[in-house]
PDB file of N, CA and C in Angstrom:
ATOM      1  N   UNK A   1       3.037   7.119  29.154  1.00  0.00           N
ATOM      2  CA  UNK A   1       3.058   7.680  27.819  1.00  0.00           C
ATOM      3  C   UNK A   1       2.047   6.954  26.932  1.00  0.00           C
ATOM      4  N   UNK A   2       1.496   7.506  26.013  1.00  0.00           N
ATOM      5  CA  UNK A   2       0.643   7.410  25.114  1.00  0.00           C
ATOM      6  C   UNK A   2       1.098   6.552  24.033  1.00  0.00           C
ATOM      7  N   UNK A   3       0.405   5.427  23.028  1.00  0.00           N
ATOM      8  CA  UNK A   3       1.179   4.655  22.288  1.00  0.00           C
ATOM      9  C   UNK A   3       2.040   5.595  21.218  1.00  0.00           C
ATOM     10  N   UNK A   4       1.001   6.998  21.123  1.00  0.00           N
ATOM     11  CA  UNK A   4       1.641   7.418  19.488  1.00  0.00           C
ATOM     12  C   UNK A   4       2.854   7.990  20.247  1.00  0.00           C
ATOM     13  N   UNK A   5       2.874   8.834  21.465  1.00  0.00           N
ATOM     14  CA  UNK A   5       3.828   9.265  22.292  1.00  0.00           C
ATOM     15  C   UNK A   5       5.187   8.254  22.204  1.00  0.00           C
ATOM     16  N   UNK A   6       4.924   6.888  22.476  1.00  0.00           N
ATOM     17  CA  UNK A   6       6.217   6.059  22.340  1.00  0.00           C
ATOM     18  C   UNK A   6       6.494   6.150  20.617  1.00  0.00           C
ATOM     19  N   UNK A   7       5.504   5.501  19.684  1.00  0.00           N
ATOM     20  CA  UNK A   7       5.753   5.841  18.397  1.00  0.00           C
ATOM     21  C   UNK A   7       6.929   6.989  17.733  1.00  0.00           C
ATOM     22  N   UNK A   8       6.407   8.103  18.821  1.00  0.00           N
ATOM     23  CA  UNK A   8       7.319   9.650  18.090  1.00  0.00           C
ATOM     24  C   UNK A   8       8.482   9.060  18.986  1.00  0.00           C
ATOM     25  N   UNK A   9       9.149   8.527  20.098  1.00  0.00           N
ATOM     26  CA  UNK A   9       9.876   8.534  20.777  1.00  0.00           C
ATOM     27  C   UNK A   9      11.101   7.592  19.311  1.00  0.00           C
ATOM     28  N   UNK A  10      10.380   6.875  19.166  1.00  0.00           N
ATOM     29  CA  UNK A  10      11.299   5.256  18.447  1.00  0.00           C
ATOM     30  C   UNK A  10      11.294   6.213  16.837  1.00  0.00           C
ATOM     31  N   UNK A  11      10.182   7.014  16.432  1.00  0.00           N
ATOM     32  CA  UNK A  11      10.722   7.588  15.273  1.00  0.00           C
ATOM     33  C   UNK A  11      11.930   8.785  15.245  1.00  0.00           C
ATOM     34  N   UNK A  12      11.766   9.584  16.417  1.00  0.00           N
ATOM     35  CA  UNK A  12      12.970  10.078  16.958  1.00  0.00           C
ATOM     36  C   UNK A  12      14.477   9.687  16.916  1.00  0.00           C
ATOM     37  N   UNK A  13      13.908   8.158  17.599  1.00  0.00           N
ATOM     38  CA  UNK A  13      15.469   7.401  17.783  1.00  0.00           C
ATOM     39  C   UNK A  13      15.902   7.063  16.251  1.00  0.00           C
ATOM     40  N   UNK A  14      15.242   6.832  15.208  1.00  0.00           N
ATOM     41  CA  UNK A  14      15.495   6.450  13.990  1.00  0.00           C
ATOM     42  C   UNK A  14      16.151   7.447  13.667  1.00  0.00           C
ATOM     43  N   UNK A  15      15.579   8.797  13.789  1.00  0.00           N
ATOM     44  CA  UNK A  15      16.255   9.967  12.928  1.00  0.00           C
ATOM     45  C   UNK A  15      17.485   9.865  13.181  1.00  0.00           C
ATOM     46  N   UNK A  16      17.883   9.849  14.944  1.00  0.00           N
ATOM     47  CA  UNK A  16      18.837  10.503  15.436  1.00  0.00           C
ATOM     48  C   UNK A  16      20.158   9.257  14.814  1.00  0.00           C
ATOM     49  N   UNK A  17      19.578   7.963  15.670  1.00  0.00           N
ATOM     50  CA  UNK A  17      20.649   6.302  14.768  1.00  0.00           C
ATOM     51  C   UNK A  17      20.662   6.027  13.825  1.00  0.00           C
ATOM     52  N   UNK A  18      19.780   6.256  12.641  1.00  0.00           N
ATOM     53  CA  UNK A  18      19.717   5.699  11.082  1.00  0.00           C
ATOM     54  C   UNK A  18      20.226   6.880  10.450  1.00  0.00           C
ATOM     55  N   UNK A  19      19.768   7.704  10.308  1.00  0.00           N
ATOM     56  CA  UNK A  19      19.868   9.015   9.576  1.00  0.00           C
ATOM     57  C   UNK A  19      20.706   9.970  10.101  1.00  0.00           C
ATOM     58  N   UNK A  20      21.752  10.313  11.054  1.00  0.00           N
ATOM     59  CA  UNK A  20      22.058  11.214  11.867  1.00  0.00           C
ATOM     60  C   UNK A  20      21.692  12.413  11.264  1.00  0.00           C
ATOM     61  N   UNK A  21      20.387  12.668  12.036  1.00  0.00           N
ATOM     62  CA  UNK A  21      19.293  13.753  12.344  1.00  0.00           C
ATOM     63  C   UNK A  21      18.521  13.689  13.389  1.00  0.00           C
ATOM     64  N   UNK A  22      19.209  15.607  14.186  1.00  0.00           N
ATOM     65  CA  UNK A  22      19.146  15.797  15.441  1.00  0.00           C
ATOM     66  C   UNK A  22      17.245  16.211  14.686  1.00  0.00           C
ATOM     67  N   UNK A  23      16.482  15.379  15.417  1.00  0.00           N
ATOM     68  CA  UNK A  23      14.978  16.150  15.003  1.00  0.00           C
ATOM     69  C   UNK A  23      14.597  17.290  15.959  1.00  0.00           C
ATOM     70  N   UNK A  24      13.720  18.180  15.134  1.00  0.00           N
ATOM     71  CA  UNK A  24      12.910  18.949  16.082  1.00  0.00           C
ATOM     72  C   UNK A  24      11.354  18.239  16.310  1.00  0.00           C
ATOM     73  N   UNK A  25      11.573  18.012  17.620  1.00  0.00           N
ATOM     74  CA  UNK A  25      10.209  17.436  17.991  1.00  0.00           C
ATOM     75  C   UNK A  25       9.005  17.544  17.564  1.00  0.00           C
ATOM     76  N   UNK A  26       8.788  19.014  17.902  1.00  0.00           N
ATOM     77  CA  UNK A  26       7.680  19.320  17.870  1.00  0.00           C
ATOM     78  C   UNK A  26       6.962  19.457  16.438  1.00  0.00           C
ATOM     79  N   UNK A  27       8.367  19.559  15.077  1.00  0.00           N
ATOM     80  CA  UNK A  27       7.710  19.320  13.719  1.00  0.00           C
ATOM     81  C   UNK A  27       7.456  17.699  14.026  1.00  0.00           C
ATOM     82  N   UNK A  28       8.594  16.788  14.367  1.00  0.00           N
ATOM     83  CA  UNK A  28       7.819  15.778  14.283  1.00  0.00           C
ATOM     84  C   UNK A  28       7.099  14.915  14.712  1.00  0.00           C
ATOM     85  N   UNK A  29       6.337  15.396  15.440  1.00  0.00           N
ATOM     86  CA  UNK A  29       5.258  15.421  16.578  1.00  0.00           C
ATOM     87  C   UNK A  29       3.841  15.468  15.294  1.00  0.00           C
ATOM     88  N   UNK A  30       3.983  16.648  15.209  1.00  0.00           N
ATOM     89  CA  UNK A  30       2.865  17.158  13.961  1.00  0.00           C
ATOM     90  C   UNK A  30       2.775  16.452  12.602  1.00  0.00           C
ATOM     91  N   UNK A  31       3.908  15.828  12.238  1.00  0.00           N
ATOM     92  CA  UNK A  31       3.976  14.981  10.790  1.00  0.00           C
ATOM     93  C   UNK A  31       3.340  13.706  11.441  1.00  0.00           C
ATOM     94  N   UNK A  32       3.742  13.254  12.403  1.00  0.00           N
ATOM     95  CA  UNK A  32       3.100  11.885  13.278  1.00  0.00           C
ATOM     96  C   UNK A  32       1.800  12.290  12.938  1.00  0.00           C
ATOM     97  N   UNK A  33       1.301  12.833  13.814  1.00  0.00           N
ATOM     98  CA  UNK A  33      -0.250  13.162  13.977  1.00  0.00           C
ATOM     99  C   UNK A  33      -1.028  13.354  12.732  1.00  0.00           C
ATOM    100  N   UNK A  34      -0.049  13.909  11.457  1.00  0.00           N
ATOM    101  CA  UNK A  34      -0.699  14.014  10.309  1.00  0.00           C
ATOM    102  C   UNK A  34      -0.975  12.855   9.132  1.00  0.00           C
ATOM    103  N   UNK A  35      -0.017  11.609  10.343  1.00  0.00           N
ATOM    104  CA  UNK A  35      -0.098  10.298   9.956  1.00  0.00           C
ATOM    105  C   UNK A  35      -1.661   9.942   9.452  1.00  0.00           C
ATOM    106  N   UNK A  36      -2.295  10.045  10.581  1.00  0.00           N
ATOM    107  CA  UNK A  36      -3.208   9.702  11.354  1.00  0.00           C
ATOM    108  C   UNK A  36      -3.545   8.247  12.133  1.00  0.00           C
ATOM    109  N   UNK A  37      -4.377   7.812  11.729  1.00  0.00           N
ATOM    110  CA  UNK A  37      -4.751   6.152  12.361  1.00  0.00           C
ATOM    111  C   UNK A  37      -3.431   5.393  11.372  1.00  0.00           C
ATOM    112  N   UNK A  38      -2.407   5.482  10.432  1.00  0.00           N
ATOM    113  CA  UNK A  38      -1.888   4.602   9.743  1.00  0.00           C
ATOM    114  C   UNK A  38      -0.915   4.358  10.161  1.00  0.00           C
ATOM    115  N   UNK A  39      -0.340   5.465  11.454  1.00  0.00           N
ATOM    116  CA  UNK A  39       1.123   5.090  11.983  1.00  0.00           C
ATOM    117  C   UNK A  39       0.782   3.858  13.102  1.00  0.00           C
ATOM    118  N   UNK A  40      -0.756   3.428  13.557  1.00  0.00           N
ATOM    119  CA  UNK A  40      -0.562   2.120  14.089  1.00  0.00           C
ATOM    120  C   UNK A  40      -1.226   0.630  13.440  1.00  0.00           C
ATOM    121  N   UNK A  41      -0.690   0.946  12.151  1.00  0.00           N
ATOM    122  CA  UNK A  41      -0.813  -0.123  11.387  1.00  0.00           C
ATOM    123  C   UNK A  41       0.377  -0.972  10.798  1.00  0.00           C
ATOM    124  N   UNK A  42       0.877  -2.170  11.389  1.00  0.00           N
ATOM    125  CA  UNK A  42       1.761  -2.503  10.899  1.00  0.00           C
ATOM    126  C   UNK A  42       2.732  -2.435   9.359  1.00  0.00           C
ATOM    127  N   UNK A  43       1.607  -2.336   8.429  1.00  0.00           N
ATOM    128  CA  UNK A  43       2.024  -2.232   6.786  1.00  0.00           C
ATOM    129  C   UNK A  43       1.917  -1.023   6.436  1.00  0.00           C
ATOM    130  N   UNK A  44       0.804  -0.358   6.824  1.00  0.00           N
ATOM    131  CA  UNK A  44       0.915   1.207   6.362  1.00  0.00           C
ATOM    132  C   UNK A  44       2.024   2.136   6.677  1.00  0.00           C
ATOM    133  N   UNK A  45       2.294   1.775   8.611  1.00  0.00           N
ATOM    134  CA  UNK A  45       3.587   3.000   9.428  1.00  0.00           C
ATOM    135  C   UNK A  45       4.692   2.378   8.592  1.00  0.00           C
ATOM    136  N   UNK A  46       5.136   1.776   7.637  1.00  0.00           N
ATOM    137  CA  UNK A  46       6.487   1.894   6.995  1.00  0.00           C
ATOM    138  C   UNK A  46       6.332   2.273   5.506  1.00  0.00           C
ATOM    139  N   UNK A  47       7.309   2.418   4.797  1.00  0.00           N
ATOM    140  CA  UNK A  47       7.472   3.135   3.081  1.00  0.00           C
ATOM    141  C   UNK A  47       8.314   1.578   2.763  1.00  0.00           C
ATOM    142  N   UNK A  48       7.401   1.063   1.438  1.00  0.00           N
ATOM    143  CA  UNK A  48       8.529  -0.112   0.950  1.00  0.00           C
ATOM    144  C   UNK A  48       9.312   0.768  -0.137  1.00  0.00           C
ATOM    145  N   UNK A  49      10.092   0.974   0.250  1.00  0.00           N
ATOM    146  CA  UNK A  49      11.662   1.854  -0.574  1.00  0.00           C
ATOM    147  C   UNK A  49      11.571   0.957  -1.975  1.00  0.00           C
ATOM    148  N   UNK A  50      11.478   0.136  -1.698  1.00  0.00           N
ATOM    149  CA  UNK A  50      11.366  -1.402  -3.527  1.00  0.00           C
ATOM    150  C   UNK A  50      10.970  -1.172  -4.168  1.00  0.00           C
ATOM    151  N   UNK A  51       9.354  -0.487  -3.565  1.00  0.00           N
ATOM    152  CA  UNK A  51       8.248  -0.955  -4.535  1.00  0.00           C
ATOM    153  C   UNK A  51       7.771   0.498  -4.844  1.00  0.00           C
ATOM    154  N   UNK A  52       8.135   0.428  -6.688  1.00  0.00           N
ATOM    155  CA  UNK A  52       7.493   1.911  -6.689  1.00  0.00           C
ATOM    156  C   UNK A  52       6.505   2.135  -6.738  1.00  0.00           C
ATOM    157  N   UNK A  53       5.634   1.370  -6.912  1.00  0.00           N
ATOM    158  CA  UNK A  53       3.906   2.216  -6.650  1.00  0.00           C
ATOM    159  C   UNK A  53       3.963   3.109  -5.870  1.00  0.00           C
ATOM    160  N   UNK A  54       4.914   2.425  -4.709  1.00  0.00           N
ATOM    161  CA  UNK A  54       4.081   2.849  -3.005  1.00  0.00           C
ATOM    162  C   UNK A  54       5.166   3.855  -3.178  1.00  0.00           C
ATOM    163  N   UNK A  55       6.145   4.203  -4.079  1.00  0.00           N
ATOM    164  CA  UNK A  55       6.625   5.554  -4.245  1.00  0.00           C
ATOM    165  C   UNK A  55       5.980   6.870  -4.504  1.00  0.00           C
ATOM    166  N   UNK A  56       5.983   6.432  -5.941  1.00  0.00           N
ATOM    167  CA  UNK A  56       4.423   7.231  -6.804  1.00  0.00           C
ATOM    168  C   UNK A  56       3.501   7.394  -6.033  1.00  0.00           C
ATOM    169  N   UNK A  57       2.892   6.746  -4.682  1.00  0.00           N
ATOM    170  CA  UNK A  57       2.374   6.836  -3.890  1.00  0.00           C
ATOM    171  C   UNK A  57       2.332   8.237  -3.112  1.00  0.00           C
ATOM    172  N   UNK A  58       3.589   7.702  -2.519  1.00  0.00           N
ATOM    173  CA  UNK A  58       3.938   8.830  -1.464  1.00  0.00           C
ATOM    174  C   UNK A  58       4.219  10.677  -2.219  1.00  0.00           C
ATOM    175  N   UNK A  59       4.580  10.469  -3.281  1.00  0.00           N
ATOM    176  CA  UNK A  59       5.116  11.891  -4.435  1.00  0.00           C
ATOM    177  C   UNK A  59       3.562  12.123  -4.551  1.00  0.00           C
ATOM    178  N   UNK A  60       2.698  11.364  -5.047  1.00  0.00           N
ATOM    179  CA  UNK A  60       1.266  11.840  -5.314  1.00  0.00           C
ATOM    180  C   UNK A  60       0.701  12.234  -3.873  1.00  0.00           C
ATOM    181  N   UNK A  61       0.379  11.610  -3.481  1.00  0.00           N
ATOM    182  CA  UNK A  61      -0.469  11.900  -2.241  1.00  0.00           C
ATOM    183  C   UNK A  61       0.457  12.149  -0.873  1.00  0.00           C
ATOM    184  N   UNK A  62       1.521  12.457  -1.052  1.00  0.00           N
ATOM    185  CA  UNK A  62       1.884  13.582   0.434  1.00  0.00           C
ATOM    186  C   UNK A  62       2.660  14.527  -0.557  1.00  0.00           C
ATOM    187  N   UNK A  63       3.271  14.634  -1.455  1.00  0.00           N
ATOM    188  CA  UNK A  63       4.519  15.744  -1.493  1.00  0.00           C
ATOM    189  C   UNK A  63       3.588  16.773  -2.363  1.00  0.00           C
ATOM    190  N   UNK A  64       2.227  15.924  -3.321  1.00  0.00           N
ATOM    191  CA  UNK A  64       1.717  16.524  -4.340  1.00  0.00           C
ATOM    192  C   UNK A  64       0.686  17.671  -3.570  1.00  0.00           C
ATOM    193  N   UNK A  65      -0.221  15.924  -2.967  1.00  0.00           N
ATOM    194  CA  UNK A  65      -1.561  16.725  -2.409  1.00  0.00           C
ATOM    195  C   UNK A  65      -1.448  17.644  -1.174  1.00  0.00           C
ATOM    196  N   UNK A  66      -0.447  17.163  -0.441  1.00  0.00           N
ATOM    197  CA  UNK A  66      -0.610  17.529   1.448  1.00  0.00           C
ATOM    198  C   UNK A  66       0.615  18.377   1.322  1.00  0.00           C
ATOM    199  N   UNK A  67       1.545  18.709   0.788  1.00  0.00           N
ATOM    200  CA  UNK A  67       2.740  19.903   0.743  1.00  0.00           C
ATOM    201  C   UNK A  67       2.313  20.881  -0.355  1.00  0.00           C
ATOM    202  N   UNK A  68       1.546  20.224  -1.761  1.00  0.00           N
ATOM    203  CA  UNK A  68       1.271  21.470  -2.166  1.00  0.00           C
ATOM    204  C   UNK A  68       2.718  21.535  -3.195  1.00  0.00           C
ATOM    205  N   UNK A  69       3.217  20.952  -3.240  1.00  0.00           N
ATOM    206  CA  UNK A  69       4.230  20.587  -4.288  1.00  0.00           C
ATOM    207  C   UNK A  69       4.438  20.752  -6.267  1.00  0.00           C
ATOM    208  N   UNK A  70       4.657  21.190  -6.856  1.00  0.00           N
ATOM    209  CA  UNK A  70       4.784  20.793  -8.237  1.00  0.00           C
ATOM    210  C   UNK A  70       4.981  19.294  -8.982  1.00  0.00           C
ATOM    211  N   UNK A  71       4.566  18.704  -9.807  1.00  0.00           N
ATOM    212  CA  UNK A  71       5.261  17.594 -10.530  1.00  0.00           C
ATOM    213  C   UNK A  71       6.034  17.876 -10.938  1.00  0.00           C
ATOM    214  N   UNK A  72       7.367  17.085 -10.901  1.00  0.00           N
ATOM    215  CA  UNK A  72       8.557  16.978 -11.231  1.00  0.00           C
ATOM    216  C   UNK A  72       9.185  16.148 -10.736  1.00  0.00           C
ATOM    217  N   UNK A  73      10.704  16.175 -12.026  1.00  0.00           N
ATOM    218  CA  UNK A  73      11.865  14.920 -11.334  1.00  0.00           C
ATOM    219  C   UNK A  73      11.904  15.234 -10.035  1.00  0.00           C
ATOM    220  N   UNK A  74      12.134  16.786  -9.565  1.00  0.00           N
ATOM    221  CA  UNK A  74      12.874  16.602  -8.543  1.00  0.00           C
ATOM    222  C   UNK A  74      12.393  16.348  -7.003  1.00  0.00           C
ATOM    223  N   UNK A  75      10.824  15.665  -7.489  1.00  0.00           N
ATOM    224  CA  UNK A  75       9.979  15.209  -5.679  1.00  0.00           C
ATOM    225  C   UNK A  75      10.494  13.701  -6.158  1.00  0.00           C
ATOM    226  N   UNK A  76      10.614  12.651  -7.321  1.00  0.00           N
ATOM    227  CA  UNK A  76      11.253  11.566  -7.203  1.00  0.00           C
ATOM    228  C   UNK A  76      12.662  11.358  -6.314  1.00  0.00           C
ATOM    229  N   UNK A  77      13.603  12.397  -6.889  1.00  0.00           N
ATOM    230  CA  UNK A  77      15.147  12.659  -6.509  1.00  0.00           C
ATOM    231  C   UNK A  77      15.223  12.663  -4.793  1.00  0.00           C
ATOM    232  N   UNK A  78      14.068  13.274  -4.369  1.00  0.00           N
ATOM    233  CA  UNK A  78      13.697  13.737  -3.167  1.00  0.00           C
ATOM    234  C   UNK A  78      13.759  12.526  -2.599  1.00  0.00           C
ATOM    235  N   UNK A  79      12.934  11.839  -2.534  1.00  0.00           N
ATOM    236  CA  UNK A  79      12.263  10.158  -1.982  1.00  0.00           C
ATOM    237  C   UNK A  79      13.531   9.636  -1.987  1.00  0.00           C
ATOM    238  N   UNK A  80      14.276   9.352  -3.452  1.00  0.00           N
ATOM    239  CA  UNK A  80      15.113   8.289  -3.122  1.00  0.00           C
ATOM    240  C   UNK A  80      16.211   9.231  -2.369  1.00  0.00           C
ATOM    241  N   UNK A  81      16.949  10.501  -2.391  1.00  0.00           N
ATOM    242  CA  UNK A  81      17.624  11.064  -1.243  1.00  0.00           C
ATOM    243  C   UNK A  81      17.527  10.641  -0.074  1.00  0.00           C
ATOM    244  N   UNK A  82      15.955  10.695   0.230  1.00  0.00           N
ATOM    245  CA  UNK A  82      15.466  10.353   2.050  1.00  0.00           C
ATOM    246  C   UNK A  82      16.075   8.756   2.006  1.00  0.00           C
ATOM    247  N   UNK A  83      15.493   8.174   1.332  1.00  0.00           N
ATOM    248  CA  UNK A  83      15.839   6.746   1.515  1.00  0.00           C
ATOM    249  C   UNK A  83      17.122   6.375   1.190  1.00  0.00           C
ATOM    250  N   UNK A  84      18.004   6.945   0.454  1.00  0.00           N
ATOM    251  CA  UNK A  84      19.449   6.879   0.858  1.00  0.00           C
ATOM    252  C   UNK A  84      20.059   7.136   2.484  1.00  0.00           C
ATOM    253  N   UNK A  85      19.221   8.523   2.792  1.00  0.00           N
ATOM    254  CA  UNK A  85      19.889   8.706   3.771  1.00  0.00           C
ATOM    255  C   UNK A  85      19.318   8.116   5.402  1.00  0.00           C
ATOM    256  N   UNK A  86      17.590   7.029   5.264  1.00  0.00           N
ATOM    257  CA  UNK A  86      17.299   6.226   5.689  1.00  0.00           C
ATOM    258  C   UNK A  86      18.144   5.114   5.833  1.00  0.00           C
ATOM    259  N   UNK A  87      18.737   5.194   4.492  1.00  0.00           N
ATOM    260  CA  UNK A  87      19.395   3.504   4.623  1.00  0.00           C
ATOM    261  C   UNK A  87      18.631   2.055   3.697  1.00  0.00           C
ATOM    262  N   UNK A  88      18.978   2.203   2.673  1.00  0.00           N
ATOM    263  CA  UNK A  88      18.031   1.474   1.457  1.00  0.00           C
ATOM    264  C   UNK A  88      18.350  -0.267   1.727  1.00  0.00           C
ATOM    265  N   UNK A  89      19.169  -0.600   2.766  1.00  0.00           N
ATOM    266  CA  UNK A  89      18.896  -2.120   3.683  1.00  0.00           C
ATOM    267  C   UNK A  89      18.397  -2.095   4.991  1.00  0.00           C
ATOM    268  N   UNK A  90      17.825  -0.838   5.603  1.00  0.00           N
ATOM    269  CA  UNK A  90      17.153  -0.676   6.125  1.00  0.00           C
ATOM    270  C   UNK A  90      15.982  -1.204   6.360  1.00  0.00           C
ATOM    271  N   UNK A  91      15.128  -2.663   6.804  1.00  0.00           N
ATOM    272  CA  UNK A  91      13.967  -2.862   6.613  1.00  0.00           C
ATOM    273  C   UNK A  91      12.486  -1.845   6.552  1.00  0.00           C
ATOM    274  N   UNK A  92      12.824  -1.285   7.792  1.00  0.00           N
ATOM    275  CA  UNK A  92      11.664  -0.940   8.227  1.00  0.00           C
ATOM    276  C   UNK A  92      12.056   0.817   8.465  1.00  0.00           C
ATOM    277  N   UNK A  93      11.174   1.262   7.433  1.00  0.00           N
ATOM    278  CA  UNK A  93      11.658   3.019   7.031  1.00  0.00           C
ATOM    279  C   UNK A  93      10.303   3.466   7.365  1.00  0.00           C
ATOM    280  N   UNK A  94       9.823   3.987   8.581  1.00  0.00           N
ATOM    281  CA  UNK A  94       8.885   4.288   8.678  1.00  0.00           C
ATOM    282  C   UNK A  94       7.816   5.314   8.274  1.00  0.00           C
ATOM    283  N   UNK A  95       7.091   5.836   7.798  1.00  0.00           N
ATOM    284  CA  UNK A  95       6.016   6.442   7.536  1.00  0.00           C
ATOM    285  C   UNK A  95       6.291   8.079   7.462  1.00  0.00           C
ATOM    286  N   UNK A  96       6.342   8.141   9.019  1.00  0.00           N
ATOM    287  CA  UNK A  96       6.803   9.550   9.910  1.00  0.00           C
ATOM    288  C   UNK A  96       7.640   9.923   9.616  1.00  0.00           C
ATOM    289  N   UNK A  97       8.781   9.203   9.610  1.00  0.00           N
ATOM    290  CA  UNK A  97      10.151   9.561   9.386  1.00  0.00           C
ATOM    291  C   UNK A  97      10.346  10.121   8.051  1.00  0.00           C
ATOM    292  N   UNK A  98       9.912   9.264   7.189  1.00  0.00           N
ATOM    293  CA  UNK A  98      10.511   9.599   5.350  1.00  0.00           C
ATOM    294  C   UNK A  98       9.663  10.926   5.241  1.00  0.00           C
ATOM    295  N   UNK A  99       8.430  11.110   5.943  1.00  0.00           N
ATOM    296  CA  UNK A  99       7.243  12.441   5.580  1.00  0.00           C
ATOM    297  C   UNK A  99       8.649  13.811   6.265  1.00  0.00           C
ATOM    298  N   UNK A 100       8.704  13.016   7.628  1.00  0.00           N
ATOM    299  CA  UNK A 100       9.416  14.432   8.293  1.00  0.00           C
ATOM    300  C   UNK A 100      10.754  14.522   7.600  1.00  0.00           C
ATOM    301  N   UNK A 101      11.750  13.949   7.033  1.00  0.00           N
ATOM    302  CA  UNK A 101      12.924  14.312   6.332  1.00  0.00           C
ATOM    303  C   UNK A 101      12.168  14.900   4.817  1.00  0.00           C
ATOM    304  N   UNK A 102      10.830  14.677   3.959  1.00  0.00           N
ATOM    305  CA  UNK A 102      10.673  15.451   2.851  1.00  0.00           C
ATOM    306  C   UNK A 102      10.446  16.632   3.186  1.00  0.00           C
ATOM    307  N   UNK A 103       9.383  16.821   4.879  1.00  0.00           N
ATOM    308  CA  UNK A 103       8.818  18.097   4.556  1.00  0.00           C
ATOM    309  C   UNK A 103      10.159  19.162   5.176  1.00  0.00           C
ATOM    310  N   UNK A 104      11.152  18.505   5.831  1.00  0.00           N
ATOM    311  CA  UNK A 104      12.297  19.517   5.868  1.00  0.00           C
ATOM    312  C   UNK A 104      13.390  19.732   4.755  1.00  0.00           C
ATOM    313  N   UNK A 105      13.423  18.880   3.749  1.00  0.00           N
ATOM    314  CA  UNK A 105      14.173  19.022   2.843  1.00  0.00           C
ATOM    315  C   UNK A 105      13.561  20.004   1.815  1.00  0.00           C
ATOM    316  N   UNK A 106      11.998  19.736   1.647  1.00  0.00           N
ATOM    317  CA  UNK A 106      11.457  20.680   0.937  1.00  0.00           C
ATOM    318  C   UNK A 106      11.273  22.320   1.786  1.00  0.00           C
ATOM    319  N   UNK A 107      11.574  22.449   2.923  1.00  0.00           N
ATOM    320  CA  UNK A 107      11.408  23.685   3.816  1.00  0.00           C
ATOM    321  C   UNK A 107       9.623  24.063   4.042  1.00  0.00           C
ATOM    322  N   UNK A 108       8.911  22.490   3.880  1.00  0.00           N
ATOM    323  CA  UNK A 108       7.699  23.163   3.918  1.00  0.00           C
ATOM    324  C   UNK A 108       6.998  22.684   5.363  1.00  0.00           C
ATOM    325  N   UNK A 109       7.557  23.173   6.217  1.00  0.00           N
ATOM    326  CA  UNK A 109       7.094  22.632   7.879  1.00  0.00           C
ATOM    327  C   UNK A 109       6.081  23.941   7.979  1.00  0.00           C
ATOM    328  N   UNK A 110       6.237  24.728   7.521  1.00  0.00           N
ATOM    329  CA  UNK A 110       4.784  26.233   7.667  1.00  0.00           C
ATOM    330  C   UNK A 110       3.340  25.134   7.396  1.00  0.00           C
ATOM    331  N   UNK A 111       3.702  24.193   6.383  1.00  0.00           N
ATOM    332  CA  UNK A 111       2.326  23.556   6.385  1.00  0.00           C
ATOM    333  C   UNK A 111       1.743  22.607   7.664  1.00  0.00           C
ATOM    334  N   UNK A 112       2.494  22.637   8.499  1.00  0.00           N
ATOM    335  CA  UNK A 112       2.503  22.437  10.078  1.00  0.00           C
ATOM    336  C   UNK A 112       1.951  23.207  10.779  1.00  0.00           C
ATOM    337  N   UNK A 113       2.086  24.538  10.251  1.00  0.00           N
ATOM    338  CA  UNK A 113       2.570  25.399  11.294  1.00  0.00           C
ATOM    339  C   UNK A 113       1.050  25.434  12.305  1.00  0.00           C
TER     340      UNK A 113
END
């Protein structure tokens, strides 16, 4: 297997043990890949849940730019939802994971498609 191949395997296992969420692969197969080079970077493949920049971060540049999203409360509400249901003592909330629980909470996996 391929490194990103194990990568989707262990982000898998997160969904299924941290979050009980049965994933569909093959969306998150495609959110991986839409990672790109950052899911094998130690600091980038995780979300610091703490620190809001790297919130504002993620609402600007994935939910805004790459889903195509509106501004509003409710892409904040969104984030901290995922990361509730990540697990907010959770160290290590990875990248893939928090992208693939927004873009199914928002129903926007067509931008996959």
């Amino acid at each position: 297997m391929s490194k990103r191949d194990d990568l989707i395997q262990t982000y898998a296992a997160d969904l299924r043990e941290k979050c009980g969420i049965e994933p569909d692969m093959d969306l998150l197969t495609k959110v991986t890949i839409g990672c790109g080079p950052s899911i094998y970077n130690a600091d980038a493949s995780t979300v610091a849940a703490s620190d809001d920049a790297e919130l504002e971060r993620v609402k600007a540049n994935f939910l805004m730019k790459k889903l195509g999203l509106p501004d509003g409360p409710q892409l904040m509400e969104a984030i901290n939802s995922v990361i509730e249901t990540y697990g907010r003592s959770n160290r290590n909330k990875y990248r893939a994971v928090v992208y693939y629980m927004l873009v199914v909470h928002f129903g926007k996996s067509s931008v996959y498609g």
